[in-house]
PDB file of N, CA and C in Angstrom:
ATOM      1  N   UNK A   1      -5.813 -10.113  13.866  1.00  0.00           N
ATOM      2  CA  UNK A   1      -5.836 -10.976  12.701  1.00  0.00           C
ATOM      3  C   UNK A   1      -5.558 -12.424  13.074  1.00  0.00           C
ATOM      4  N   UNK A   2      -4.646 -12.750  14.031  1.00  0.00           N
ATOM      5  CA  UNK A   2      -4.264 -14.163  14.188  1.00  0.00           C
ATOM      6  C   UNK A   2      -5.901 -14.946  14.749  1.00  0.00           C
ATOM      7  N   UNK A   3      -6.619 -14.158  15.938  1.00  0.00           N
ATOM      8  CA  UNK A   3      -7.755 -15.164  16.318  1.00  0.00           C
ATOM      9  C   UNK A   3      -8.570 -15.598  14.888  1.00  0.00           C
ATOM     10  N   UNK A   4      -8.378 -14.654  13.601  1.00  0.00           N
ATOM     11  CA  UNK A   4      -9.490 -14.968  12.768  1.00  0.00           C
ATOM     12  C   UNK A   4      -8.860 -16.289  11.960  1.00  0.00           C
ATOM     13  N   UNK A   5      -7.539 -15.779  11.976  1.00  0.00           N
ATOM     14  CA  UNK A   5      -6.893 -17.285  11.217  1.00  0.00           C
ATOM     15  C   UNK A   5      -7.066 -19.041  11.930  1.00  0.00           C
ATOM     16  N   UNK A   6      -7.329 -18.373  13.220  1.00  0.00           N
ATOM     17  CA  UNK A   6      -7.387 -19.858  14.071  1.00  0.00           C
ATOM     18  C   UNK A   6      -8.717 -20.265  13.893  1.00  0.00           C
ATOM     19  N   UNK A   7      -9.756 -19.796  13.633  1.00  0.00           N
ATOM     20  CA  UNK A   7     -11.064 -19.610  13.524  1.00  0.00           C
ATOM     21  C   UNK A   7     -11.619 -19.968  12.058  1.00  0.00           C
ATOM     22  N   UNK A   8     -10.776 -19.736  11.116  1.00  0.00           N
ATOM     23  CA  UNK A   8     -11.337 -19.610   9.832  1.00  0.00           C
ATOM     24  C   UNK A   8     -10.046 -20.531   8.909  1.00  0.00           C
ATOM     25  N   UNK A   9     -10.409 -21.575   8.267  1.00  0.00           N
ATOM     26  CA  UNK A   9      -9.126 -22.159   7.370  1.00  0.00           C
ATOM     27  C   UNK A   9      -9.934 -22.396   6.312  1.00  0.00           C
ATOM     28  N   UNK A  10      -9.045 -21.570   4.977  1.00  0.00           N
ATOM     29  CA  UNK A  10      -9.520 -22.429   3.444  1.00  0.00           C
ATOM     30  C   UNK A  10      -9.168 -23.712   3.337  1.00  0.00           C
ATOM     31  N   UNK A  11      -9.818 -23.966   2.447  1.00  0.00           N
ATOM     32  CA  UNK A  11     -10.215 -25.926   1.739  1.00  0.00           C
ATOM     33  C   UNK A  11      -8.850 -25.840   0.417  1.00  0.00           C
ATOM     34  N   UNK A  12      -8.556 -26.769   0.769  1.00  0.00           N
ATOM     35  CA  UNK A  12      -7.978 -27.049  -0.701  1.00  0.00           C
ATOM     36  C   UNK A  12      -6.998 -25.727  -0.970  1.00  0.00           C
ATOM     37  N   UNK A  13      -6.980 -25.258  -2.232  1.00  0.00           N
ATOM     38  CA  UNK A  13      -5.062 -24.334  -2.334  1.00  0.00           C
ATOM     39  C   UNK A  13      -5.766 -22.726  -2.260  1.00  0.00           C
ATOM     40  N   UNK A  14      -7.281 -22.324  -1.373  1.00  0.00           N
ATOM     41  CA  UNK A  14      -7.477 -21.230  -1.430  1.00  0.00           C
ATOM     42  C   UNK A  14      -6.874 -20.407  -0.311  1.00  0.00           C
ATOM     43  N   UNK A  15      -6.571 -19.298  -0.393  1.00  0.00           N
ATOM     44  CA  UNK A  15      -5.846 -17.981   0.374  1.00  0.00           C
ATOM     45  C   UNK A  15      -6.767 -17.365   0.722  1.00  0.00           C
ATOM     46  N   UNK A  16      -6.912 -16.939   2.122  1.00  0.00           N
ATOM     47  CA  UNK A  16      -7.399 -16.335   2.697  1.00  0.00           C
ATOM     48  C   UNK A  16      -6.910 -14.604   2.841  1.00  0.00           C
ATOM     49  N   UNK A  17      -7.213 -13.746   2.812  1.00  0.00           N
ATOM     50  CA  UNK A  17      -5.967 -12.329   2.085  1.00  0.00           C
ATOM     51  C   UNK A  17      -6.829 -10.720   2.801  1.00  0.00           C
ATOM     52  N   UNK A  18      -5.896 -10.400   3.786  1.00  0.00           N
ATOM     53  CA  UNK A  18      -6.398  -9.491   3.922  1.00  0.00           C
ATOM     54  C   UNK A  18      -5.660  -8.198   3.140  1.00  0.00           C
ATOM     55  N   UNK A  19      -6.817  -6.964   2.148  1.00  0.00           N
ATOM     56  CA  UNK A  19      -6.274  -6.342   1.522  1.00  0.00           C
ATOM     57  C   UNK A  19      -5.783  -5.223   1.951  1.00  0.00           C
ATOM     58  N   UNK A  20      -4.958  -4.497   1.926  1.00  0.00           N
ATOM     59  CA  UNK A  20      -4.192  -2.898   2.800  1.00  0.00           C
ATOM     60  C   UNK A  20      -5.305  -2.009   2.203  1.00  0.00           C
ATOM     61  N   UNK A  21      -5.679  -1.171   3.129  1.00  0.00           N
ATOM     62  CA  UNK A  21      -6.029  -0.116   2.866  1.00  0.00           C
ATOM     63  C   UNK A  21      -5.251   1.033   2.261  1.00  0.00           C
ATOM     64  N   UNK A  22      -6.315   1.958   2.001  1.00  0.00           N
ATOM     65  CA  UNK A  22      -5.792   2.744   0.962  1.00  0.00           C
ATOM     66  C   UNK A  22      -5.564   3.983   1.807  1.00  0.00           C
ATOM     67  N   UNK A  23      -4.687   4.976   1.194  1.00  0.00           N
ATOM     68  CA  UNK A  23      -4.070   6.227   2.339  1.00  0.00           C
ATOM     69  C   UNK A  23      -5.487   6.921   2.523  1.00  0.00           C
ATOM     70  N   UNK A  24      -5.888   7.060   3.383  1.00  0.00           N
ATOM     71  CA  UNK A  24      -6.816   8.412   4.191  1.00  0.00           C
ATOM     72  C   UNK A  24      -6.958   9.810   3.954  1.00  0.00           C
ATOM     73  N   UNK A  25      -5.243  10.236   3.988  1.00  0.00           N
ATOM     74  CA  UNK A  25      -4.519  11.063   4.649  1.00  0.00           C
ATOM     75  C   UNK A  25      -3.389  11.459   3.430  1.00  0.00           C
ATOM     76  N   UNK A  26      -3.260  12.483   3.256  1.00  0.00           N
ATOM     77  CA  UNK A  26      -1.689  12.594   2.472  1.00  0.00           C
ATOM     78  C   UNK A  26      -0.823  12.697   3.565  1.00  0.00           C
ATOM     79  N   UNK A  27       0.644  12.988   3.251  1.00  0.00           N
ATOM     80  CA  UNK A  27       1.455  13.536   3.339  1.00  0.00           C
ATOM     81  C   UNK A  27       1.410  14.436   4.598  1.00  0.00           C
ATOM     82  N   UNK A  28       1.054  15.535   4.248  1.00  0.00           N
ATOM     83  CA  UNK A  28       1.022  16.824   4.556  1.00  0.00           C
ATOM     84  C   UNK A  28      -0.197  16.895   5.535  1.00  0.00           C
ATOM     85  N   UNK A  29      -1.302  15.990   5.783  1.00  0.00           N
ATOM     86  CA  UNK A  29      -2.415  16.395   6.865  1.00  0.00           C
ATOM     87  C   UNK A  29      -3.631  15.971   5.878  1.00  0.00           C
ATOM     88  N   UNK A  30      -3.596  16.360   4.658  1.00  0.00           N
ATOM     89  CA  UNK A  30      -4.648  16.510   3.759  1.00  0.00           C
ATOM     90  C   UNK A  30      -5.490  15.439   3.877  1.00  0.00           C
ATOM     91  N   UNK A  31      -6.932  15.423   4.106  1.00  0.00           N
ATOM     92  CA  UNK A  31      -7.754  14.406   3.866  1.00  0.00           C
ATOM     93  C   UNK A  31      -8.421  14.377   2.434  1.00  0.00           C
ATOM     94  N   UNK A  32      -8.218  12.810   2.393  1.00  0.00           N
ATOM     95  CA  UNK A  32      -8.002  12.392   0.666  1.00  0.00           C
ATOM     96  C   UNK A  32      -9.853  11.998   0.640  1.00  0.00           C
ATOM     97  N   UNK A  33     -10.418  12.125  -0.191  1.00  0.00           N
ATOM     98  CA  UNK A  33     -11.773  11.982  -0.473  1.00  0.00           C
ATOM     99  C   UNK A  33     -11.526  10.330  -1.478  1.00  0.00           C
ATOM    100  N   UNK A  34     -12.149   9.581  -0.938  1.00  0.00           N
ATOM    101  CA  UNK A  34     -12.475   8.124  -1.238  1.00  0.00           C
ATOM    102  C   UNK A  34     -11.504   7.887  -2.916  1.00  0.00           C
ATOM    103  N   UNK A  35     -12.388   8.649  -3.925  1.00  0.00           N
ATOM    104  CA  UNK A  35     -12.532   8.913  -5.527  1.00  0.00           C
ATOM    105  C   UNK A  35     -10.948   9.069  -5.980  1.00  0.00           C
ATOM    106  N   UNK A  36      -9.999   9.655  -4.500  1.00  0.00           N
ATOM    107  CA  UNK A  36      -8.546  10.406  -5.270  1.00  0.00           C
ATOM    108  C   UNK A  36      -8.263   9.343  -4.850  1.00  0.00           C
ATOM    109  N   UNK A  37      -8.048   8.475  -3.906  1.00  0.00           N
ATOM    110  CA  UNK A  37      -7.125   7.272  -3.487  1.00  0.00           C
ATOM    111  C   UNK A  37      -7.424   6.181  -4.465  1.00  0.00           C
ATOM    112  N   UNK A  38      -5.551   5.957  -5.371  1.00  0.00           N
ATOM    113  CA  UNK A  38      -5.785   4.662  -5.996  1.00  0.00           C
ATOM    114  C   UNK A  38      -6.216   3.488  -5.411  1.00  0.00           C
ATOM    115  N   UNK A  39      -6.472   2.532  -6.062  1.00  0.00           N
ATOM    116  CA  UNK A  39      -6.539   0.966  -5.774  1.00  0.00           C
ATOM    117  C   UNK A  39      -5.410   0.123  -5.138  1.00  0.00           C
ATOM    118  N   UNK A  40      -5.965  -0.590  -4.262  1.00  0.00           N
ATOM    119  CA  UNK A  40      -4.984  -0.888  -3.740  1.00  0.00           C
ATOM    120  C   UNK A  40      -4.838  -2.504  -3.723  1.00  0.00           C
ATOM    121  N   UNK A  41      -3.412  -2.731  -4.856  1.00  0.00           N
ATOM    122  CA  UNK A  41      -3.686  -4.402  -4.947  1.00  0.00           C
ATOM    123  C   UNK A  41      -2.918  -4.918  -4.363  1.00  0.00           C
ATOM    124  N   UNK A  42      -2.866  -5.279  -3.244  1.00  0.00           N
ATOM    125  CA  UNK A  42      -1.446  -5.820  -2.137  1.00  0.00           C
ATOM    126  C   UNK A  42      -2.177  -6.000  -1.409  1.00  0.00           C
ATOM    127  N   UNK A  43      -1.789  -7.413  -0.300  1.00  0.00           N
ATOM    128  CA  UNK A  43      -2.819  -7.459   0.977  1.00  0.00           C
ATOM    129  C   UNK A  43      -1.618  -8.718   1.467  1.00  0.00           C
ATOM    130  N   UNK A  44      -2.156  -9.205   3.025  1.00  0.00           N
ATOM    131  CA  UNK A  44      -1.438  -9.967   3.406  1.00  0.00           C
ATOM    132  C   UNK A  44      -1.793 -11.318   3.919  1.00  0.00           C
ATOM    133  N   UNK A  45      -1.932 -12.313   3.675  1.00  0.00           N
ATOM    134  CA  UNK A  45      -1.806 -13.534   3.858  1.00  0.00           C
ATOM    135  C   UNK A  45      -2.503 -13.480   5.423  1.00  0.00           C
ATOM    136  N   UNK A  46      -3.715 -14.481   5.926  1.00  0.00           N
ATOM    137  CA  UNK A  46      -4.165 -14.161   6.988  1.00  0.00           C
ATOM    138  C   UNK A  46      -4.053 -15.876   7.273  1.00  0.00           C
ATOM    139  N   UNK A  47      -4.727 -17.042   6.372  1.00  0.00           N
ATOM    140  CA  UNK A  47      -5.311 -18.175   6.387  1.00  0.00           C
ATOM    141  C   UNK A  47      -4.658 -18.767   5.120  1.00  0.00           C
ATOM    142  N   UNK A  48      -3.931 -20.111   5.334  1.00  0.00           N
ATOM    143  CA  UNK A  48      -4.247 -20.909   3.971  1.00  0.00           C
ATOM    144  C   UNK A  48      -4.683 -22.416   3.962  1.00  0.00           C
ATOM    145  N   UNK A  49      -4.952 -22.947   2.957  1.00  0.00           N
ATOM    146  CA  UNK A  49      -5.393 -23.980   2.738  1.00  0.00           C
ATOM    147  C   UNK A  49      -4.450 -25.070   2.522  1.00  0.00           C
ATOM    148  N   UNK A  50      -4.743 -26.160   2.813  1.00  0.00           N
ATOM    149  CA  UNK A  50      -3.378 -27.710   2.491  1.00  0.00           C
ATOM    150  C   UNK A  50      -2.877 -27.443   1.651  1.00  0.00           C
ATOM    151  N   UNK A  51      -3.573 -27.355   0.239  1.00  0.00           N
ATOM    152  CA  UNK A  51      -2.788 -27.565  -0.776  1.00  0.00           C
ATOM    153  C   UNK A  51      -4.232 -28.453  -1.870  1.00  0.00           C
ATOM    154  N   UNK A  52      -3.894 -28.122  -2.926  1.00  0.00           N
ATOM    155  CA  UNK A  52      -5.068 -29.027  -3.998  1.00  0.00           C
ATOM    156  C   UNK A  52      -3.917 -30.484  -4.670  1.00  0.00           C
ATOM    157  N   UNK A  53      -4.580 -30.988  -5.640  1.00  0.00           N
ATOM    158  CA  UNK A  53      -3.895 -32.113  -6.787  1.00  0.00           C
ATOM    159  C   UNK A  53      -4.175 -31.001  -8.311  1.00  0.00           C
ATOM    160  N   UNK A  54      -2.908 -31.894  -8.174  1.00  0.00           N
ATOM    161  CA  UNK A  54      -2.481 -31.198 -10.108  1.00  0.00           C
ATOM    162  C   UNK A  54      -3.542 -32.592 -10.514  1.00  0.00           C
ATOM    163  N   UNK A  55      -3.518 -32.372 -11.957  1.00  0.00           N
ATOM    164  CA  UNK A  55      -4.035 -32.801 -12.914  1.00  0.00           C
ATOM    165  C   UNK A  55      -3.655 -35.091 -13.121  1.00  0.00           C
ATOM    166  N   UNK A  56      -2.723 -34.843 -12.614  1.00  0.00           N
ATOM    167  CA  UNK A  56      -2.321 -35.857 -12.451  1.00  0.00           C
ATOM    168  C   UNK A  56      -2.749 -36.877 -11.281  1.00  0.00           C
ATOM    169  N   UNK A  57      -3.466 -36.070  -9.904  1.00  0.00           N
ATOM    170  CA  UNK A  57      -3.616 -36.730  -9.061  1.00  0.00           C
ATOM    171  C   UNK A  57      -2.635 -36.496  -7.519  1.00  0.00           C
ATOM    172  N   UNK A  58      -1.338 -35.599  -8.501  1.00  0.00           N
ATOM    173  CA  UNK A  58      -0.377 -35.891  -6.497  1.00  0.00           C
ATOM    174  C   UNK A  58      -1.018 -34.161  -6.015  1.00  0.00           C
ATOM    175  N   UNK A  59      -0.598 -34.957  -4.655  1.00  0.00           N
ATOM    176  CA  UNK A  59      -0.877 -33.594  -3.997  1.00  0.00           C
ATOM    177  C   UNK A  59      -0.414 -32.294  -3.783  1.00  0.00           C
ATOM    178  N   UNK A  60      -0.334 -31.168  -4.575  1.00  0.00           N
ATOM    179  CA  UNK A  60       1.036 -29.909  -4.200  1.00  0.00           C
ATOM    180  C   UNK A  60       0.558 -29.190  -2.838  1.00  0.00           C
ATOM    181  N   UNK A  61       0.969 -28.642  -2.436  1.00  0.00           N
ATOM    182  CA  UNK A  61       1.091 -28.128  -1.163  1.00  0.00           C
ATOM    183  C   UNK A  61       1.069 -26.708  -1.419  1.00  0.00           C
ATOM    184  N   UNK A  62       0.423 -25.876  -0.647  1.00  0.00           N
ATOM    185  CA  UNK A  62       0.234 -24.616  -1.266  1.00  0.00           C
ATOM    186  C   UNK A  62       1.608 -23.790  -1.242  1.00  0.00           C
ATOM    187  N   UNK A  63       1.934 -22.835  -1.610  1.00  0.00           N
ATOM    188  CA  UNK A  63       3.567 -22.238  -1.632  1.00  0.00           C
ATOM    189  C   UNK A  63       3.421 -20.672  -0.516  1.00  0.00           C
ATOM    190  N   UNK A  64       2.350 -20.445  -0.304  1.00  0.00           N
ATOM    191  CA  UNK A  64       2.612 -19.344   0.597  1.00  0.00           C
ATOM    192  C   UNK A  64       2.022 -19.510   1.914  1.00  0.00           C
ATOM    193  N   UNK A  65       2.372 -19.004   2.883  1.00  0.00           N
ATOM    194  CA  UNK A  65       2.605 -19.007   4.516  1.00  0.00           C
ATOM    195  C   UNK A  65       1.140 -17.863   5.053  1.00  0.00           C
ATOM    196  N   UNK A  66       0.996 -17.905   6.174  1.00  0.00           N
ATOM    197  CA  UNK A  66       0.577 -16.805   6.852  1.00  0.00           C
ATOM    198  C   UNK A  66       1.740 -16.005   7.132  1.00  0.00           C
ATOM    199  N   UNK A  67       1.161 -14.167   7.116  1.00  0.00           N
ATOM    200  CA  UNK A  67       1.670 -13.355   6.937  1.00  0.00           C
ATOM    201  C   UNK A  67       2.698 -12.702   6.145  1.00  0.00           C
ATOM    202  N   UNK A  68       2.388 -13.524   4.508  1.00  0.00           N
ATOM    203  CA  UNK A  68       3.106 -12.994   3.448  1.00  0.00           C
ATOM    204  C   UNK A  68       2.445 -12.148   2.578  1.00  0.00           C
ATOM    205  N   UNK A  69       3.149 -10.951   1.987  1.00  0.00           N
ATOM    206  CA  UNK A  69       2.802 -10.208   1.377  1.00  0.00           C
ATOM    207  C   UNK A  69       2.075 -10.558  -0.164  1.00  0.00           C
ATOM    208  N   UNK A  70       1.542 -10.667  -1.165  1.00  0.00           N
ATOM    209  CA  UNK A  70       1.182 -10.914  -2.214  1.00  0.00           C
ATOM    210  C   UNK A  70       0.479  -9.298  -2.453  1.00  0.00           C
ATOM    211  N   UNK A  71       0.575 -10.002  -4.085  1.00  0.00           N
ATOM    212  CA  UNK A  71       0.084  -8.846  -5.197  1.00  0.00           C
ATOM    213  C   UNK A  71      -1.413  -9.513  -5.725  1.00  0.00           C
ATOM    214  N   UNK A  72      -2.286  -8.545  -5.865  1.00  0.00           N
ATOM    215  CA  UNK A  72      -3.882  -9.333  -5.705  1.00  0.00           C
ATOM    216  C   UNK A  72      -4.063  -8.774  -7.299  1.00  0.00           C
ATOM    217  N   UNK A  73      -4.678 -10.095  -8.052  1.00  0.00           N
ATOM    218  CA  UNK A  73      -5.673  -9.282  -9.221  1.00  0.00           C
ATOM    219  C   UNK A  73      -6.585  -8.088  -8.673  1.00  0.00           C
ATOM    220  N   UNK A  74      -6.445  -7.666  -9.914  1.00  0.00           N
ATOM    221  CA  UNK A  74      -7.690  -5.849  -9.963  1.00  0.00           C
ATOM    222  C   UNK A  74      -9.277  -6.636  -9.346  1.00  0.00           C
ATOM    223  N   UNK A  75      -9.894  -7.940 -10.593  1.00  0.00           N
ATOM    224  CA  UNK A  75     -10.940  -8.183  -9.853  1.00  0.00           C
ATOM    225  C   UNK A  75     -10.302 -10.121  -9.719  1.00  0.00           C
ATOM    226  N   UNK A  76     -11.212 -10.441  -9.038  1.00  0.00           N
ATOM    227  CA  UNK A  76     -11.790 -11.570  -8.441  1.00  0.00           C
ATOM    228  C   UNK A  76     -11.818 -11.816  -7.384  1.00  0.00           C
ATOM    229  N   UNK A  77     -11.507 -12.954  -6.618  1.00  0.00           N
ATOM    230  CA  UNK A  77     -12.128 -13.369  -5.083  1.00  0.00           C
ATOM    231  C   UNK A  77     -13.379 -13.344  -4.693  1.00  0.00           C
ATOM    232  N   UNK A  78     -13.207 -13.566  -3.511  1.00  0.00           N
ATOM    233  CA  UNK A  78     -14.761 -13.800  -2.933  1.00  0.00           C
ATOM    234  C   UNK A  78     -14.411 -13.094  -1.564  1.00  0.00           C
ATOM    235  N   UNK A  79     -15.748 -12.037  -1.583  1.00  0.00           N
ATOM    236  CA  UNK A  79     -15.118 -11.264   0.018  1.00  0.00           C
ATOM    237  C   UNK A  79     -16.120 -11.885   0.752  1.00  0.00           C
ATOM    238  N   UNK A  80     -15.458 -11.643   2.212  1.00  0.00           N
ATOM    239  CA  UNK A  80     -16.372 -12.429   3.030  1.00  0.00           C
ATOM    240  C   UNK A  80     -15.990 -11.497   4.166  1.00  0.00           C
ATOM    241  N   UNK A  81     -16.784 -11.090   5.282  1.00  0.00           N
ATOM    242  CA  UNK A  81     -16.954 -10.438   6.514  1.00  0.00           C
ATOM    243  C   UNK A  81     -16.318 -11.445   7.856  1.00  0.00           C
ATOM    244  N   UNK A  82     -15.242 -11.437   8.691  1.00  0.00           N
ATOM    245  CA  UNK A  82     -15.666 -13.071   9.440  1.00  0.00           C
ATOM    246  C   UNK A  82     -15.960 -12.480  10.835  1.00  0.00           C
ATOM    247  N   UNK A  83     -15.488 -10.836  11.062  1.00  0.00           N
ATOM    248  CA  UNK A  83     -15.488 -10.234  12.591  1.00  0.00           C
ATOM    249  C   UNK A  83     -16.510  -8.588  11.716  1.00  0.00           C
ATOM    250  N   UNK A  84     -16.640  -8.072  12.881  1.00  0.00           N
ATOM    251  CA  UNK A  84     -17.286  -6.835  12.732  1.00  0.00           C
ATOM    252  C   UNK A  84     -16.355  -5.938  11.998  1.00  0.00           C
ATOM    253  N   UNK A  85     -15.310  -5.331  11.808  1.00  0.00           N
ATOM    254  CA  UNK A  85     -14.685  -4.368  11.397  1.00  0.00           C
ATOM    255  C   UNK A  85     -13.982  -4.768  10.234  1.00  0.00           C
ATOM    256  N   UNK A  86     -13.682  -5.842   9.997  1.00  0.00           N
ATOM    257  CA  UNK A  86     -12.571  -5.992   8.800  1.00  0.00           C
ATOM    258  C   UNK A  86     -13.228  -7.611   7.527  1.00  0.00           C
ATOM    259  N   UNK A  87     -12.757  -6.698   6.593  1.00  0.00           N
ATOM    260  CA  UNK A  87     -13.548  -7.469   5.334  1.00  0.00           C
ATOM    261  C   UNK A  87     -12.102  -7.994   4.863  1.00  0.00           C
ATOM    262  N   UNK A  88     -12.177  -9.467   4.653  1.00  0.00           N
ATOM    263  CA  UNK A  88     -11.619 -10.598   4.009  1.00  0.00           C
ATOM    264  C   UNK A  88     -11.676 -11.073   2.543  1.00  0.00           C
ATOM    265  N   UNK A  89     -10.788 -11.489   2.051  1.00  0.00           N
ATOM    266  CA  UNK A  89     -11.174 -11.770   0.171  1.00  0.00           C
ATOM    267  C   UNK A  89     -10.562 -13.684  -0.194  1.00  0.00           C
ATOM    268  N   UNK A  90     -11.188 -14.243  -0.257  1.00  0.00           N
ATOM    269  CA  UNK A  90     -10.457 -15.311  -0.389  1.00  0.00           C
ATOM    270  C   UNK A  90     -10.328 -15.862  -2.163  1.00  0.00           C
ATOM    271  N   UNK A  91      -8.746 -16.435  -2.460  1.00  0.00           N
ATOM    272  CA  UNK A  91      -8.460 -16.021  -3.673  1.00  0.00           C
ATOM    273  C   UNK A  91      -8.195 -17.856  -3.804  1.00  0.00           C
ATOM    274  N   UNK A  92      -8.467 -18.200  -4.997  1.00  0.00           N
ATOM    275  CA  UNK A  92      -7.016 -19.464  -5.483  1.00  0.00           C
ATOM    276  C   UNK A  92      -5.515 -19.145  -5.555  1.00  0.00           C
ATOM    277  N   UNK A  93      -4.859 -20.036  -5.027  1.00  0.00           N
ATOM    278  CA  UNK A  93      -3.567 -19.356  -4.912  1.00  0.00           C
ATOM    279  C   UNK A  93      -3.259 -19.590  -6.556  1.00  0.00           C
ATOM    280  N   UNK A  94      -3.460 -19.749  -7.435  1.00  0.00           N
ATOM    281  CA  UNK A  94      -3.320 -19.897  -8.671  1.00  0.00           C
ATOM    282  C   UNK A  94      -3.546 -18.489  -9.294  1.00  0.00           C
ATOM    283  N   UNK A  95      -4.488 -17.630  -8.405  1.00  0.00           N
ATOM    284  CA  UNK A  95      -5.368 -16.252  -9.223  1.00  0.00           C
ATOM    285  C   UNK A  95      -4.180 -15.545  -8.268  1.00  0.00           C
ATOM    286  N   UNK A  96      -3.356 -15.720  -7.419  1.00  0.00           N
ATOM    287  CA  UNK A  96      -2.775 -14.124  -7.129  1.00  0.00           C
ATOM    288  C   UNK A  96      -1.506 -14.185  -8.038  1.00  0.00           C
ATOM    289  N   UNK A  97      -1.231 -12.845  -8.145  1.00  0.00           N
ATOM    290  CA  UNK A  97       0.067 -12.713  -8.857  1.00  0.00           C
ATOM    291  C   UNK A  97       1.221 -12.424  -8.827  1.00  0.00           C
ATOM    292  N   UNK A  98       1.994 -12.276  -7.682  1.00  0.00           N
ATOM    293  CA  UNK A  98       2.883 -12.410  -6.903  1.00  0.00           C
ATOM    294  C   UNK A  98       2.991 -12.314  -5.568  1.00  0.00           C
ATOM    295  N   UNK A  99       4.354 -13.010  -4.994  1.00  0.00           N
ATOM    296  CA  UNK A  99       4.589 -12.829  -3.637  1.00  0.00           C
ATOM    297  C   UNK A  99       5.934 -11.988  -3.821  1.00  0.00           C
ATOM    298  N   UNK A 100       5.267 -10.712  -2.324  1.00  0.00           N
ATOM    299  CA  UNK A 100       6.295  -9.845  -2.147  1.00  0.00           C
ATOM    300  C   UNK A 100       7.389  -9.709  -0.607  1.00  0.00           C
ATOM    301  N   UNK A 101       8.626  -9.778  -1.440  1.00  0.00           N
ATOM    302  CA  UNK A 101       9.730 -10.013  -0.566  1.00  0.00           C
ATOM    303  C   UNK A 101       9.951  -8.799   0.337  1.00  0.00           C
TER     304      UNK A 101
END
């Protein structure tokens, strides 16, 4: 994850967010078929952006780091591919809905 962050930076106050996958696997050995595994809205901070202007003109600075946890809306973002194996979602830091401690 770090080469893609050195490689890839959002504009302005967007988050770059990679989302956790969902369990495979139960517990017990069981392989879970796609349909039974909930949604999974949590992902982790890969890339961020400077920061945008409020309404007024000053500049805020974005409030979350690489490699922080956040809570993702059900829909929006924009996914984007940047390596072969792993799919990326980039959000406004305004659209996620919490950061988790």
């Amino acid at each position: 994850m770090a080469s893609v962050a050195t490689k890839f930076r959002p504009l302005f106050d967007r988050v770059l967010v990679k989302k956790l996958e969902a369990l495979k696997q139960s517990k017990g050995g069981i392989m879970l078929p796609e349909n039974a595994s909930k949604k999974i809205l949590e992902g982790t901070v890969v890339a961020v952006g400077p920061g945008g202007r409020n309404p007024e003109g000053s500049f805020v600075p974005v409030d979350l780091k690489v490699g922080d946890r956040v809570l993702l809306p059900e829909y929006g973002g924009t996914k984007i591919q940047l390596d072969e194996d792993d799919t990326y979602t980039i959000y406004k830091e305004s659209d996620l809905l919490a950061k988790i401690e």
